[in-house]
Protein backbone atom coordinates (compact mmCIF):
# COMPACT_ATOMS: atom_id res chain seq x y z
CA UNK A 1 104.48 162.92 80.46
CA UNK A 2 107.77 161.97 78.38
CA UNK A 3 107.22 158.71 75.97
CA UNK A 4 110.36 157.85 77.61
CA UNK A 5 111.09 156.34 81.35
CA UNK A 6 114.32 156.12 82.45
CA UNK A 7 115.28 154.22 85.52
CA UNK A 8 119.10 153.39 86.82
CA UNK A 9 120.64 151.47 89.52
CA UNK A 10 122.39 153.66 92.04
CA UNK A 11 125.82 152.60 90.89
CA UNK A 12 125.80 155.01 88.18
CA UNK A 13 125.91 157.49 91.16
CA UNK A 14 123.46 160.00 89.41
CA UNK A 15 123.58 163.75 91.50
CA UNK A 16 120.27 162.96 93.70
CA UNK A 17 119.42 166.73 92.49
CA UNK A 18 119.36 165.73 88.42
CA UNK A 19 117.90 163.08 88.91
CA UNK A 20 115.21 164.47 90.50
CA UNK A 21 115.02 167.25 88.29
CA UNK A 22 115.40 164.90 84.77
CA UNK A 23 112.77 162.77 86.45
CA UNK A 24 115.11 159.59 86.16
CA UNK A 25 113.92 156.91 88.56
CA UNK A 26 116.92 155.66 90.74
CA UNK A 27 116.26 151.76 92.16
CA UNK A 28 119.03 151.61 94.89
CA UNK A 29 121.40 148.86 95.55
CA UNK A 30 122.55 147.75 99.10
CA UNK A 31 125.51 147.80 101.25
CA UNK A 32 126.05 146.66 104.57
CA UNK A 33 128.46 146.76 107.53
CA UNK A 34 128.50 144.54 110.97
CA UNK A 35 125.00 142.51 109.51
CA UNK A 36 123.27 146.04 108.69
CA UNK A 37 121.92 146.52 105.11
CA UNK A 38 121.33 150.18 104.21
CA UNK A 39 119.68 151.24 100.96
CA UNK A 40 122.59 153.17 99.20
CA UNK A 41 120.26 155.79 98.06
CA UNK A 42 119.24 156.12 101.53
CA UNK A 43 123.08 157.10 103.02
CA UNK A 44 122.68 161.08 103.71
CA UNK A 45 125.95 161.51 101.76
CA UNK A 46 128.63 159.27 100.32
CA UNK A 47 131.65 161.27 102.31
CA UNK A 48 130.67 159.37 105.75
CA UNK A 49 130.95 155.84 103.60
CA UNK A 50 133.84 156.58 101.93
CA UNK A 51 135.09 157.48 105.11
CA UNK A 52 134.93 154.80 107.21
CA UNK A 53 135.94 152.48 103.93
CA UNK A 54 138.89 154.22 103.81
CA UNK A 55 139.37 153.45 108.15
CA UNK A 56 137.19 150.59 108.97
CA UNK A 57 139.55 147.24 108.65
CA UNK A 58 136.01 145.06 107.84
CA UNK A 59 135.07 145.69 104.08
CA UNK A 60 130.97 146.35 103.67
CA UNK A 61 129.15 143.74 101.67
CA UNK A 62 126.91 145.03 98.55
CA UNK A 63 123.59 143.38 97.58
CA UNK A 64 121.95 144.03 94.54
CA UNK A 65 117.86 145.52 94.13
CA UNK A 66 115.62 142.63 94.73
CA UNK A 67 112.96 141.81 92.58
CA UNK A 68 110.10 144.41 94.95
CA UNK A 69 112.74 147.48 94.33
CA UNK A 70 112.40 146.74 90.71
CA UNK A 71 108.87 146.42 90.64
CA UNK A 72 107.72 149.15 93.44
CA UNK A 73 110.24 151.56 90.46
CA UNK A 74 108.82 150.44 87.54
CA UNK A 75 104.58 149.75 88.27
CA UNK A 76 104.19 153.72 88.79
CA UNK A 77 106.04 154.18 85.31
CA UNK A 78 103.94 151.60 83.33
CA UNK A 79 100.94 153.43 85.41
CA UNK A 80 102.04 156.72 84.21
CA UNK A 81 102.47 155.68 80.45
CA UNK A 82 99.95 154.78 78.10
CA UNK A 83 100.30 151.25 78.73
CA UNK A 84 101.41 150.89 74.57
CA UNK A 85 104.19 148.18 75.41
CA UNK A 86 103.76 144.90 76.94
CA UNK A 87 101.96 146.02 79.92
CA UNK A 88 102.59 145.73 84.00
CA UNK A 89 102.09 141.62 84.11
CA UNK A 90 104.54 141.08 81.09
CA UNK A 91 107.32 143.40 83.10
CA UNK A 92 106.54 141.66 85.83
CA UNK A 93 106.51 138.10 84.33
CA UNK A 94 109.78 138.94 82.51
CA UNK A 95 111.72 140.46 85.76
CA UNK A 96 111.06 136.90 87.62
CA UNK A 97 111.83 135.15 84.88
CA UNK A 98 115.19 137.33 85.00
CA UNK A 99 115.97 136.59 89.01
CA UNK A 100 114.45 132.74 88.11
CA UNK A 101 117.58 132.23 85.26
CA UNK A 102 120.17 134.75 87.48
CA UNK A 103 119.84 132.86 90.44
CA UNK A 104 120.52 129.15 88.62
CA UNK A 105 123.53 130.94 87.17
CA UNK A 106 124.52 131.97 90.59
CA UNK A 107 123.90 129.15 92.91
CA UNK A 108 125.77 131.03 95.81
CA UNK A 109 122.69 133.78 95.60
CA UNK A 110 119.54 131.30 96.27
């Protein structure tokens, strides 16, 4: 395996194919319509979404990875490696500590 992971949010709209095929580990953001959340990387293409945001008079809402997708995409990396940086708990400890300080910056997201 590479010394180097790299992972990206699905905003930077990566082709699903290099991804895949650069190994780059894609954590996916959410958007919703009408109360249902889809996982973006889930949508079978972005033509139907653009689609109906071009048609549909209701805007979709967006919701960023929770703390899970973060983990669940970065435990099999720190598995994979050879464990020479901080480790799975200090990731871990330092990603809550991120969503601990983001959401008393944000008070509309507790």
């Amino acid at each position: 395996m590479s010394p180097v992971a790299v992972a990206a949010d699905s905003t930077t709209y990566l082709p699903r194919e290099l991804a895949s095929r650069e190994g780059v580990t894609q954590i996916s953001l959410y958007v919703g319509w009408e109360g249902e959340s889809s996982r973006e990387l889930d949508l079978p293409s972005f033509d139907a979404f653009y689609e109906r945001l071009r048609t549909d008079p209701e805007l979709p809402t967006t919701s960023q990875p929770s703390i899970g997708d973060f983990l669940a995409a970065w435990e099999p990396l720190l598995d994979a490696g050879d464990e020479a940086s901080e480790g799975r708990e200090g990731l871990r400890e330092r990603l809550l500590a991120w969503v601990v300080v983001d959401r008393h910056l944000d008070p509309e997201r507790r």
